[in-house]
PDB file of N, CA and C in Angstrom:
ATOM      1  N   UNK A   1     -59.490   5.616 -65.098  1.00  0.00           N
ATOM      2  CA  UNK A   1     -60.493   5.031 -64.231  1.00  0.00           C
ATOM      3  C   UNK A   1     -61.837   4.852 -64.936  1.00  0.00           C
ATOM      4  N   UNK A   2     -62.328   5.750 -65.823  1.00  0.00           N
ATOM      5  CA  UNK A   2     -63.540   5.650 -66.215  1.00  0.00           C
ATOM      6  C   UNK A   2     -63.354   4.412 -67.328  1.00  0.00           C
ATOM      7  N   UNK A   3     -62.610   3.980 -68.008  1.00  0.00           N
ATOM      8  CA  UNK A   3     -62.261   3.250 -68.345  1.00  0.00           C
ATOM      9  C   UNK A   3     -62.318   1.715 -67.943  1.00  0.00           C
ATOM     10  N   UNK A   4     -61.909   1.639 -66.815  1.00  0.00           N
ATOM     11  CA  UNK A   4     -61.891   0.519 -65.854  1.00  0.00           C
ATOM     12  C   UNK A   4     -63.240   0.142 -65.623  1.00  0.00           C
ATOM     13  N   UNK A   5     -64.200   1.029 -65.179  1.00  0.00           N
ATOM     14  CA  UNK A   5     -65.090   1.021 -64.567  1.00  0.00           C
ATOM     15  C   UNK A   5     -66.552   0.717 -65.679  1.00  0.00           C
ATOM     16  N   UNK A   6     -66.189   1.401 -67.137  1.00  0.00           N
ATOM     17  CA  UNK A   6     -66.814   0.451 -68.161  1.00  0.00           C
ATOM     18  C   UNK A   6     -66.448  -0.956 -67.977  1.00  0.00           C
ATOM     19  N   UNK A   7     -65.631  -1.098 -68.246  1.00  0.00           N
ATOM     20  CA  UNK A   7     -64.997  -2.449 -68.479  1.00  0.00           C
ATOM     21  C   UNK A   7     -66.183  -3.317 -67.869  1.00  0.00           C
ATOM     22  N   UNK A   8     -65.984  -3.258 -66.430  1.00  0.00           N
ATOM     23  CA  UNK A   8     -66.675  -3.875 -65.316  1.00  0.00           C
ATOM     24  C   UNK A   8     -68.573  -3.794 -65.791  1.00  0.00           C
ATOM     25  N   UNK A   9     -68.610  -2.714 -66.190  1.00  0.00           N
ATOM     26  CA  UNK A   9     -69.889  -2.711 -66.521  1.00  0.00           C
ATOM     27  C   UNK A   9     -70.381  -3.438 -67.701  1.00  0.00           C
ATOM     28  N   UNK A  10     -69.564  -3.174 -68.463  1.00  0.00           N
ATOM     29  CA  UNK A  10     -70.034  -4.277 -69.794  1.00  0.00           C
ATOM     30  C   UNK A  10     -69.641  -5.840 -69.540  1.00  0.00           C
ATOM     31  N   UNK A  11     -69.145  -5.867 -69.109  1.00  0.00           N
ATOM     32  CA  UNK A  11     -68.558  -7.297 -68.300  1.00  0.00           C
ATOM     33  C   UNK A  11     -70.339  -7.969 -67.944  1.00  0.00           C
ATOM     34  N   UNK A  12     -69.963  -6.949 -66.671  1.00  0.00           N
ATOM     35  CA  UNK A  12     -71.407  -7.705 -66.135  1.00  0.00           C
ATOM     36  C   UNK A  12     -72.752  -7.536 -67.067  1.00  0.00           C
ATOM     37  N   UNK A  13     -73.189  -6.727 -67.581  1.00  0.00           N
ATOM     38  CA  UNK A  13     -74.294  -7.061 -68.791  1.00  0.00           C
ATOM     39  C   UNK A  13     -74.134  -7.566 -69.983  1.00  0.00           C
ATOM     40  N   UNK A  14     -73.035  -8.275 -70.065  1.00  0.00           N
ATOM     41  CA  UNK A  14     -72.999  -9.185 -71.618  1.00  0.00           C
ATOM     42  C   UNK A  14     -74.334 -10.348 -71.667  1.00  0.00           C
ATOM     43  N   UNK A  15     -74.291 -10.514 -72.046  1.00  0.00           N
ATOM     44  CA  UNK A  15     -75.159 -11.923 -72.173  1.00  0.00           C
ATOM     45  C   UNK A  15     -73.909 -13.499 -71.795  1.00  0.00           C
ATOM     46  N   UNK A  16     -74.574 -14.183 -70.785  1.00  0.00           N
ATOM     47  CA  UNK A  16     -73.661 -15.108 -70.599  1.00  0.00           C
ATOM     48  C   UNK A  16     -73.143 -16.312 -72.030  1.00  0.00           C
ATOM     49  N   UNK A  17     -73.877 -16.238 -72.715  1.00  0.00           N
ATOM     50  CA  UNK A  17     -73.827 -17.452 -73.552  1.00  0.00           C
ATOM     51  C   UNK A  17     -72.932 -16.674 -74.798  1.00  0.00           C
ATOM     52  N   UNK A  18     -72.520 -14.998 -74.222  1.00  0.00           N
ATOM     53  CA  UNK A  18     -71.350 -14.730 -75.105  1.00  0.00           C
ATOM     54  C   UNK A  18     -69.929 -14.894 -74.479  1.00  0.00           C
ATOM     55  N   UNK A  19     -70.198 -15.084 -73.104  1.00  0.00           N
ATOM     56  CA  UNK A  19     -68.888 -15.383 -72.800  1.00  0.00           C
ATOM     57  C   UNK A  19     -67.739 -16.886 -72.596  1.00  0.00           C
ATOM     58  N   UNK A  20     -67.060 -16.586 -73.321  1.00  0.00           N
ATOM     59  CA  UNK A  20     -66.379 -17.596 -73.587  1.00  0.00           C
ATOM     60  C   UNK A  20     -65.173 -18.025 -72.844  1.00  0.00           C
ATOM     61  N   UNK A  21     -64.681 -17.520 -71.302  1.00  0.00           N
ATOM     62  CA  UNK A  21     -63.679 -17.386 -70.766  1.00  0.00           C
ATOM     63  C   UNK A  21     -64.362 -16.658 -69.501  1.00  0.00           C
ATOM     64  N   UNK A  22     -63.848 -17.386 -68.227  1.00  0.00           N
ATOM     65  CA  UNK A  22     -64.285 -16.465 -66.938  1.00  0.00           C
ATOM     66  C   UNK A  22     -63.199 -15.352 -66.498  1.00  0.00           C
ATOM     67  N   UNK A  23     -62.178 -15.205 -67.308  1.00  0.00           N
ATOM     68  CA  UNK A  23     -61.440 -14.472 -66.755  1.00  0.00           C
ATOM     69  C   UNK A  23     -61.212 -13.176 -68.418  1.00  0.00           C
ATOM     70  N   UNK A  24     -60.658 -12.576 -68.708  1.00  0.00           N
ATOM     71  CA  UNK A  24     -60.655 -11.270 -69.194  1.00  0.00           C
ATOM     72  C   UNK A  24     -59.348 -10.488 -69.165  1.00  0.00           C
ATOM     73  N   UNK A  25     -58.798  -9.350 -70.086  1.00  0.00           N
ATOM     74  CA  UNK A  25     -57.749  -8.545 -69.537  1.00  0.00           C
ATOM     75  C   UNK A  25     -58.066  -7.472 -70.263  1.00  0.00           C
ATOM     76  N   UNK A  26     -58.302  -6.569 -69.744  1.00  0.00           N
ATOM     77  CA  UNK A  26     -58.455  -4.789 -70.688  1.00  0.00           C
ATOM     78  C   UNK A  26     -57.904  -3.891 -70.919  1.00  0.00           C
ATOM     79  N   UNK A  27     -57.169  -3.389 -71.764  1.00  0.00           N
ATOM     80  CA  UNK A  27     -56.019  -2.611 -72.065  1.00  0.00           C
ATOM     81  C   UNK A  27     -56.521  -1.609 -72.626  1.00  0.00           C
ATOM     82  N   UNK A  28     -55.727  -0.492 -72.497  1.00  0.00           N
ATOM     83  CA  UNK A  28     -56.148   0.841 -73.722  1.00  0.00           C
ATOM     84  C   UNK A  28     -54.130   1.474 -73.895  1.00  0.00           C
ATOM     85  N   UNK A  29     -53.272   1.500 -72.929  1.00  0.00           N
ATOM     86  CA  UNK A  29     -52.364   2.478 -73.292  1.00  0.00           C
ATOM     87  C   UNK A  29     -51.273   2.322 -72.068  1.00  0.00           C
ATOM     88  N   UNK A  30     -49.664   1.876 -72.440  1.00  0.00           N
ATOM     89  CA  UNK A  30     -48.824   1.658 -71.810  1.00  0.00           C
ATOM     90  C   UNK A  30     -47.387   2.318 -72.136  1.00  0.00           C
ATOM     91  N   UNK A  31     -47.422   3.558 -71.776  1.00  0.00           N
ATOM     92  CA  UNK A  31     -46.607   4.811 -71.963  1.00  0.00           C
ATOM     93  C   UNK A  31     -45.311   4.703 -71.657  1.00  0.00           C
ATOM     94  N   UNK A  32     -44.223   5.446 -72.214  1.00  0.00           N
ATOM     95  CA  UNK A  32     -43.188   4.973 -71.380  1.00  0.00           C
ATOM     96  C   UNK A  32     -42.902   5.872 -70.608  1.00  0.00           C
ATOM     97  N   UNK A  33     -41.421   6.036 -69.835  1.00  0.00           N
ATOM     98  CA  UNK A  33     -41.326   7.113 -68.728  1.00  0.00           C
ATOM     99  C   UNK A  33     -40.433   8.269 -70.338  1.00  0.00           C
ATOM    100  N   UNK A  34     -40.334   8.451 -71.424  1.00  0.00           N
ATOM    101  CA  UNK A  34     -40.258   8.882 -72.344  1.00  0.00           C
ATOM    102  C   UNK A  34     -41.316  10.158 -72.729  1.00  0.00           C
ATOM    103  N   UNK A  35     -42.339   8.935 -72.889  1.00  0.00           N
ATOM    104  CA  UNK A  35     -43.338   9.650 -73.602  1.00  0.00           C
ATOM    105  C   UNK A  35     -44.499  10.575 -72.890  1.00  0.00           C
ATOM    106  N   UNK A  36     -43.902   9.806 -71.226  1.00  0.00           N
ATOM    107  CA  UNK A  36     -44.688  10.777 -70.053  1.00  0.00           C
ATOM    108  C   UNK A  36     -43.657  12.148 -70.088  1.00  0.00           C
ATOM    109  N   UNK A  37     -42.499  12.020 -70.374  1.00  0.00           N
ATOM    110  CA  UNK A  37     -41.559  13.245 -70.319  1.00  0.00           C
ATOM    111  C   UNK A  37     -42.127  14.393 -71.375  1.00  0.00           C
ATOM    112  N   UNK A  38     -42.344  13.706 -72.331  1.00  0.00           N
ATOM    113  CA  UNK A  38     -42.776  14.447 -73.435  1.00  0.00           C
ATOM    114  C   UNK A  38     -43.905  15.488 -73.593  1.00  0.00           C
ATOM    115  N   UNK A  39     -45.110  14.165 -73.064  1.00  0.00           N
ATOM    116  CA  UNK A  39     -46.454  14.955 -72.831  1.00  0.00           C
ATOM    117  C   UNK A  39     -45.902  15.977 -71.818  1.00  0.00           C
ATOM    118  N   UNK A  40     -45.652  15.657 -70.760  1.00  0.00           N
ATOM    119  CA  UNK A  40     -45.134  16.549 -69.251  1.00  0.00           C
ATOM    120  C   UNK A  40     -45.020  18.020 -69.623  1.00  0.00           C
ATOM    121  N   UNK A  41     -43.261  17.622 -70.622  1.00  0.00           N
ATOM    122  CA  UNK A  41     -43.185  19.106 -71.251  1.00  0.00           C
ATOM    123  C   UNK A  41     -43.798  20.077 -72.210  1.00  0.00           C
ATOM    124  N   UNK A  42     -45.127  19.298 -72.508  1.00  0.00           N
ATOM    125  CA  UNK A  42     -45.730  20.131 -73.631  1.00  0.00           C
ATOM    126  C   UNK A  42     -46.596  20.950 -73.103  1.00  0.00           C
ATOM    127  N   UNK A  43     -47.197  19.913 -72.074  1.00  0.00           N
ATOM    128  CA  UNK A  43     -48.268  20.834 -70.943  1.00  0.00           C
ATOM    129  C   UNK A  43     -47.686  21.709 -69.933  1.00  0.00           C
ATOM    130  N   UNK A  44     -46.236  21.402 -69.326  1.00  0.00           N
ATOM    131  CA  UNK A  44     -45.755  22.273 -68.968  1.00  0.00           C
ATOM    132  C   UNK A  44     -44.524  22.285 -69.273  1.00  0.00           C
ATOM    133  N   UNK A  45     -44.586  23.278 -70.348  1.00  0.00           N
ATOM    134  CA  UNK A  45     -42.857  23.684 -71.181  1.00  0.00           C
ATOM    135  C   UNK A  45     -41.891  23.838 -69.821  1.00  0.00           C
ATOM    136  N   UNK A  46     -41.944  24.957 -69.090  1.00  0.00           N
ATOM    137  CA  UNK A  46     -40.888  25.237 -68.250  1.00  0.00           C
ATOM    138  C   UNK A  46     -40.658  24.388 -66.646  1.00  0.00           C
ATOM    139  N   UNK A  47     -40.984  23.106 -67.379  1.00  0.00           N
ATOM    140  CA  UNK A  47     -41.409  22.385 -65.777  1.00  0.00           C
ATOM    141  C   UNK A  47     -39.640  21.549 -66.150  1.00  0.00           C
ATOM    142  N   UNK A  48     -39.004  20.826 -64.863  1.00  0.00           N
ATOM    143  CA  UNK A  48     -37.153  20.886 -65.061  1.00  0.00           C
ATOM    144  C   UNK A  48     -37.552  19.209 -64.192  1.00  0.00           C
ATOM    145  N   UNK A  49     -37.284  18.441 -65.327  1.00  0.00           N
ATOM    146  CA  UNK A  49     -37.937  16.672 -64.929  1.00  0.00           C
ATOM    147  C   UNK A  49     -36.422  16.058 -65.270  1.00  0.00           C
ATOM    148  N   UNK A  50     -36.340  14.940 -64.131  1.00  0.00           N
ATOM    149  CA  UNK A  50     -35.269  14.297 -64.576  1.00  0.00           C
ATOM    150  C   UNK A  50     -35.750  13.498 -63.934  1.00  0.00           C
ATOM    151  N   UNK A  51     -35.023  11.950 -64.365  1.00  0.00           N
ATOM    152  CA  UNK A  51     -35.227  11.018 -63.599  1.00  0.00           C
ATOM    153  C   UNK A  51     -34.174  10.064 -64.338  1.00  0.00           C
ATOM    154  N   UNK A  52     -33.735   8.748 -62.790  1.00  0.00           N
ATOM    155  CA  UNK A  52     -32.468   7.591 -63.267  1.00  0.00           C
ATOM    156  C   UNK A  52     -33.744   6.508 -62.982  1.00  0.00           C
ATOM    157  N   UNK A  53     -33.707   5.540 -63.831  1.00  0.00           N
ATOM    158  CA  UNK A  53     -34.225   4.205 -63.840  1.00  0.00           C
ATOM    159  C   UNK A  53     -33.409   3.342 -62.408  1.00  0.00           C
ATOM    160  N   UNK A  54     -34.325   3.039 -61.851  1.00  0.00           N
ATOM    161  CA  UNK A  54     -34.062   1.934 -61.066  1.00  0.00           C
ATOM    162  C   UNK A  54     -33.711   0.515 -61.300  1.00  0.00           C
ATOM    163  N   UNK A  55     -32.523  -0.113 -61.210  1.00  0.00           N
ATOM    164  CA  UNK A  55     -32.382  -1.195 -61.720  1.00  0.00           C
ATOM    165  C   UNK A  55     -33.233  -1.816 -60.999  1.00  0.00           C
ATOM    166  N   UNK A  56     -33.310  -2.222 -59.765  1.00  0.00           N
ATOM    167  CA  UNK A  56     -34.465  -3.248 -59.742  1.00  0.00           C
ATOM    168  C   UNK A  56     -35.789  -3.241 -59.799  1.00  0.00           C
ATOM    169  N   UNK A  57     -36.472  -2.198 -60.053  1.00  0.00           N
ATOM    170  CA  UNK A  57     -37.378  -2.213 -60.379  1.00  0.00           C
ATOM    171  C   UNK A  57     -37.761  -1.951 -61.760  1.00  0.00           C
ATOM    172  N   UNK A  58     -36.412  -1.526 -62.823  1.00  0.00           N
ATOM    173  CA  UNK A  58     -37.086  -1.596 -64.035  1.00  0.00           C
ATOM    174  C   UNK A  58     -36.829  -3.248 -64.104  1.00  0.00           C
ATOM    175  N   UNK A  59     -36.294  -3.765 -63.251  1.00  0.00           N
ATOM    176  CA  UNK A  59     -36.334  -5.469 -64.034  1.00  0.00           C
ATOM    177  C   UNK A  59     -37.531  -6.260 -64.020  1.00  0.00           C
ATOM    178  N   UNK A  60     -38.012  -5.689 -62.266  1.00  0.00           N
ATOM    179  CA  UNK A  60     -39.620  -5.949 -62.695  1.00  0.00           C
ATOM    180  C   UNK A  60     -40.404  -5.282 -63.714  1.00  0.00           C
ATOM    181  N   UNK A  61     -40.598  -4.359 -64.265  1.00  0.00           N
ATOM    182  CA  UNK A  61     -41.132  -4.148 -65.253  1.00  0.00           C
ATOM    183  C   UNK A  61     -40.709  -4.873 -66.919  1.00  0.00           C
ATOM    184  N   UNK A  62     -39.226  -5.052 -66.457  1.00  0.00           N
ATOM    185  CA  UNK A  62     -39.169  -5.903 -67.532  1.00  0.00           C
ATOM    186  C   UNK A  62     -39.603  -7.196 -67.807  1.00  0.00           C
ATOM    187  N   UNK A  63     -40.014  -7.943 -66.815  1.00  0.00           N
ATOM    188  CA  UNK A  63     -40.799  -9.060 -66.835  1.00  0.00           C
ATOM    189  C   UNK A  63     -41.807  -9.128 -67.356  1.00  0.00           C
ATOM    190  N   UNK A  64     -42.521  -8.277 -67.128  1.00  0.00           N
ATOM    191  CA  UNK A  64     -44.094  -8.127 -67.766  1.00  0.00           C
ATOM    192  C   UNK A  64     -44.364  -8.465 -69.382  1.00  0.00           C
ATOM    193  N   UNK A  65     -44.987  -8.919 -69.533  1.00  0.00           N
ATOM    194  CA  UNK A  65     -45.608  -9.129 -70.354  1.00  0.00           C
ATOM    195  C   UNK A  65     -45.409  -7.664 -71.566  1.00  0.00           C
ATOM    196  N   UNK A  66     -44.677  -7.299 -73.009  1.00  0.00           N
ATOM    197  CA  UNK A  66     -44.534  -6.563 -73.492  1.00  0.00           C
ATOM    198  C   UNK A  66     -46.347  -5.648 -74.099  1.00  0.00           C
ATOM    199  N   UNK A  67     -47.288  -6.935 -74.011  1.00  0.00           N
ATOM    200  CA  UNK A  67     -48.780  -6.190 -74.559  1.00  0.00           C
ATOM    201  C   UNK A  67     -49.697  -7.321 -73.830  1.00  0.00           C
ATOM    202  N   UNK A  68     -50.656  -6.844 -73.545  1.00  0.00           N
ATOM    203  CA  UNK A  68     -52.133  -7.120 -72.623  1.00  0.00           C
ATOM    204  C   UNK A  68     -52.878  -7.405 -74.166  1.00  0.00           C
ATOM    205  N   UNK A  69     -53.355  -8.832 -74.484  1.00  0.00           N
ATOM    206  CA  UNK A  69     -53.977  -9.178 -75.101  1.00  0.00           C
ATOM    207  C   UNK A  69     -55.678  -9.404 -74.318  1.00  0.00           C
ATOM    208  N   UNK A  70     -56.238  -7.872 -75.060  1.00  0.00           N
ATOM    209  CA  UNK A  70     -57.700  -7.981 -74.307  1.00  0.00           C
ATOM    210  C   UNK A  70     -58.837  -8.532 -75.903  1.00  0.00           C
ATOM    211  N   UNK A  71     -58.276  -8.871 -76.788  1.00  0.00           N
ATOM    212  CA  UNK A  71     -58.957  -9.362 -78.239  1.00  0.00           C
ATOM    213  C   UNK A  71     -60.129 -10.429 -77.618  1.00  0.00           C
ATOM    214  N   UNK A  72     -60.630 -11.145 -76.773  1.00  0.00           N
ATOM    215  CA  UNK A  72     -61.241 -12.138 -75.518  1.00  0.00           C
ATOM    216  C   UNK A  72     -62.362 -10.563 -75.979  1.00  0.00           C
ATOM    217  N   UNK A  73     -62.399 -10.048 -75.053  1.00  0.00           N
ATOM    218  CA  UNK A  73     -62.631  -9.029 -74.355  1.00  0.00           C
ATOM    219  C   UNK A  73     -63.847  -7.973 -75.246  1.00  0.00           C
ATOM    220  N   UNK A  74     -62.937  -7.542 -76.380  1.00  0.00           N
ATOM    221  CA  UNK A  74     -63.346  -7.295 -77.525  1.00  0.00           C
ATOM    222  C   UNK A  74     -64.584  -8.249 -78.115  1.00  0.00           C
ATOM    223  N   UNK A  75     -64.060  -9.262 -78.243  1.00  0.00           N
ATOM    224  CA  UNK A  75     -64.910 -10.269 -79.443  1.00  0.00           C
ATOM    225  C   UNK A  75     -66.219 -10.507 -78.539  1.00  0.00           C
ATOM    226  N   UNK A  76     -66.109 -11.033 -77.398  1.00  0.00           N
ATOM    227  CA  UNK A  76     -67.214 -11.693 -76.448  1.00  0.00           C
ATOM    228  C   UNK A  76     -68.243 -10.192 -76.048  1.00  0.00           C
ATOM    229  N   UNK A  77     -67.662  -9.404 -75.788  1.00  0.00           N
ATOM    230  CA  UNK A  77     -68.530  -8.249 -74.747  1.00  0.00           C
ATOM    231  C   UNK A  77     -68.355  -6.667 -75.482  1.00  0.00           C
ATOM    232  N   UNK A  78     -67.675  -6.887 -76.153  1.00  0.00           N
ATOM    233  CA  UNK A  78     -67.801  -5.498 -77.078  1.00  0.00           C
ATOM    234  C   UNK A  78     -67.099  -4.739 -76.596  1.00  0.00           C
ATOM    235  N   UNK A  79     -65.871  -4.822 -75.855  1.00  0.00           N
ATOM    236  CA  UNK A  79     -64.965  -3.824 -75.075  1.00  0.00           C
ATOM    237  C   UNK A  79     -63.725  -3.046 -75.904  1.00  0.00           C
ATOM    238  N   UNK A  80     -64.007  -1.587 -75.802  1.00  0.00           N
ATOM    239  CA  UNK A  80     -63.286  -1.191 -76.600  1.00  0.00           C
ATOM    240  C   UNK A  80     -62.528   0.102 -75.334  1.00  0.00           C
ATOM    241  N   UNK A  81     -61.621   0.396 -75.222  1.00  0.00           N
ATOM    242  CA  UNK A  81     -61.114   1.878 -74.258  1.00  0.00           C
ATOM    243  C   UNK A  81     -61.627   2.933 -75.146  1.00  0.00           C
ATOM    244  N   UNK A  82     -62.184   3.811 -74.278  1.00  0.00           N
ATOM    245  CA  UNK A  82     -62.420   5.510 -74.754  1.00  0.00           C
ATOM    246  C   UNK A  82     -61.592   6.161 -74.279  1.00  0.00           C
ATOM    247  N   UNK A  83     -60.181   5.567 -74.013  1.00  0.00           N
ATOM    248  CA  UNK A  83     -59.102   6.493 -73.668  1.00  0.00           C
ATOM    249  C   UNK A  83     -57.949   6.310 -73.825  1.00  0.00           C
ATOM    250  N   UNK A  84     -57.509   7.196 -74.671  1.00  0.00           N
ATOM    251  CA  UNK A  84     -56.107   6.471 -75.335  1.00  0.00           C
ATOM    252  C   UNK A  84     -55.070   7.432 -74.251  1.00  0.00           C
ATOM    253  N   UNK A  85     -53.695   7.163 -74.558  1.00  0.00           N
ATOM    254  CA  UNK A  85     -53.140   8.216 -73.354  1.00  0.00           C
ATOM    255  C   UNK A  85     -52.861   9.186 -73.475  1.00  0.00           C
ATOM    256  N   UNK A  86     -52.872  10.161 -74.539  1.00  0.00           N
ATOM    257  CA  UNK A  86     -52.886  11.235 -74.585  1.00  0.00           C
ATOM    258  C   UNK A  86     -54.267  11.911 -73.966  1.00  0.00           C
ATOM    259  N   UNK A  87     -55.170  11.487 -74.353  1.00  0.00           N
ATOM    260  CA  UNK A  87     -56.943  11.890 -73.413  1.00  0.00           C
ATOM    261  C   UNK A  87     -56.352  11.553 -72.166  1.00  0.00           C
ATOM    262  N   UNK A  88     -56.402  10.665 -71.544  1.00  0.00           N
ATOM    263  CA  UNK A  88     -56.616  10.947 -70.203  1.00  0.00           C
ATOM    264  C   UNK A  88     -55.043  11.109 -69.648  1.00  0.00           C
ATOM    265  N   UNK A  89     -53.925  11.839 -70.460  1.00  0.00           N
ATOM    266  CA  UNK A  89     -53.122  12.433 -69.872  1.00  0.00           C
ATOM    267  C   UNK A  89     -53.488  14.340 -69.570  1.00  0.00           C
ATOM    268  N   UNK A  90     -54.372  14.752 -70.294  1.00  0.00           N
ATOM    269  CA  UNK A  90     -54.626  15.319 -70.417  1.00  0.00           C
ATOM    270  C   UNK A  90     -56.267  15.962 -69.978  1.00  0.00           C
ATOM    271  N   UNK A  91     -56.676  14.813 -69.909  1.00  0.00           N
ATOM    272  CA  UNK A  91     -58.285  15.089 -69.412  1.00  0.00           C
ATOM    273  C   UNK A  91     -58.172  14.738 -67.297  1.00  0.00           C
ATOM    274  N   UNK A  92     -57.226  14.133 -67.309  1.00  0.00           N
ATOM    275  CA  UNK A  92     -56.749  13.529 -65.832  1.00  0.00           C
ATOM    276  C   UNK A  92     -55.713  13.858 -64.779  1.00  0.00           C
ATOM    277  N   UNK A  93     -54.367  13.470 -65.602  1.00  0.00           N
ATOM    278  CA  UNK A  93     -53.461  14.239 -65.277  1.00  0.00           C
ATOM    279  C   UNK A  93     -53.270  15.826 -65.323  1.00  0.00           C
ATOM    280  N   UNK A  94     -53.629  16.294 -66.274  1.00  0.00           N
ATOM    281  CA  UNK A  94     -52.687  18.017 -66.644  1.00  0.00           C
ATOM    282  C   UNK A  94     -53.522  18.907 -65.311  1.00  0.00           C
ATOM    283  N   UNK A  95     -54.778  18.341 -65.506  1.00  0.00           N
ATOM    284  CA  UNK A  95     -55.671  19.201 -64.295  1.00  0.00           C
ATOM    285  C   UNK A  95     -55.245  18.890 -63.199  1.00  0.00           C
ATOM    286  N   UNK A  96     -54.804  17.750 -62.404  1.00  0.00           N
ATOM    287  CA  UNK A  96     -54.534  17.557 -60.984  1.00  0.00           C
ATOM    288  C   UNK A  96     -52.919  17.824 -60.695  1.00  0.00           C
ATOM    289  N   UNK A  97     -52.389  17.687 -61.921  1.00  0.00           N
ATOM    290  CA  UNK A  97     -51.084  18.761 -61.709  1.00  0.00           C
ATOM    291  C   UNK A  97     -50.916  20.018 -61.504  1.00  0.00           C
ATOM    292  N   UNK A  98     -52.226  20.753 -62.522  1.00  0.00           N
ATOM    293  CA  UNK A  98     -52.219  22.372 -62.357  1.00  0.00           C
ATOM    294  C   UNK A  98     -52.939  22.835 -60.971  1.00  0.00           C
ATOM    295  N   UNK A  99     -53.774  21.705 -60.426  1.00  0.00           N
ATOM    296  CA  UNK A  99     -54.701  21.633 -59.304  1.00  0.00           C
ATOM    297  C   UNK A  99     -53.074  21.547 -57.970  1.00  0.00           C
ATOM    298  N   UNK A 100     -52.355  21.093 -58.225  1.00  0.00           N
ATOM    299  CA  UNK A 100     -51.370  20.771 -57.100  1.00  0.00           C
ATOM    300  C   UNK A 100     -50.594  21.920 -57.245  1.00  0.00           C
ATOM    301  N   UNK A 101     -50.038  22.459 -58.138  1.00  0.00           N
ATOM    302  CA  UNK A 101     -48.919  23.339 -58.167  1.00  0.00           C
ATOM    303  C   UNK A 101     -49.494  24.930 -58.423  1.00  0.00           C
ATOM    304  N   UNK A 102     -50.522  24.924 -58.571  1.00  0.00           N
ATOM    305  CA  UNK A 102     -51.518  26.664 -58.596  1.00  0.00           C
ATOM    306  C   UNK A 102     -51.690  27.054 -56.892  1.00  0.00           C
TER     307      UNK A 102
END
C-alpha cells in the first residue's frame, strides 16, 4: 500500500510537460503461490499449508499479462517501488499474521 500511495503522489507532482501518456502502470513484485509458500514457511516453520489450484481461476490468471511494463512511469515521473516482496512480506504480512493467530 505505501507503495501505491507514492505512486499517486509522484504522479500528481510531476511537472506536466514531463508527462508523456495520461495513463501509467506501477509495478514492484508478482509472487507466486510457491514463493508465498516459501516465505510462509520461513516465518512460520511449523505452520501445515496446502493448497490445489483452481482451474478456473488459475486460467484467469493465466491471461494476464506475464509483466506490468511501468518503464512510462519510471522515465516521465521518477517512479521507482520501495518494496520488493520480500519487505513487505515481511514488514506487512508476517505481523498481521502473528497479530491474527497470537
Amino acid at each position: 500500500m505505501p507503495d501505491a500511495v507514492k505512486s499517486l503522489v509522484l504522479l500528481q507532482e510531476a511537472p506536466r510537460i514531463a508527462l508523456t501518456q495520461t495513463v501509467y502502470n506501477v509495478t514492484s513484485f508478482c509472487p507466486t503461490a510457491r514463493e508465498l509458500l516459501d516465505l510462509t514457511l520461513k516465518a512460520f516453520p511449523q505452520a501445515e499449508i496446502n493448497f490445489v489450484p483452481d482451474t478456473h481461476r488459475q486460467g484467469i490468471v493465466d491471461s494476464w499479462p506475464q509483466d506490468i511494463d511501468d518503464s512510462a512511469a519510471r522515465r516521465d515521473w521518477g517512479w521507482h517501488p520501495d518494496y520488493g516482496f520480500e519487505r513487505a512480506y515481511s514488514d506487512y504480512l508476517v505481523p498481521a499474521i502473528r497479530a491474527r493467530y497470537q
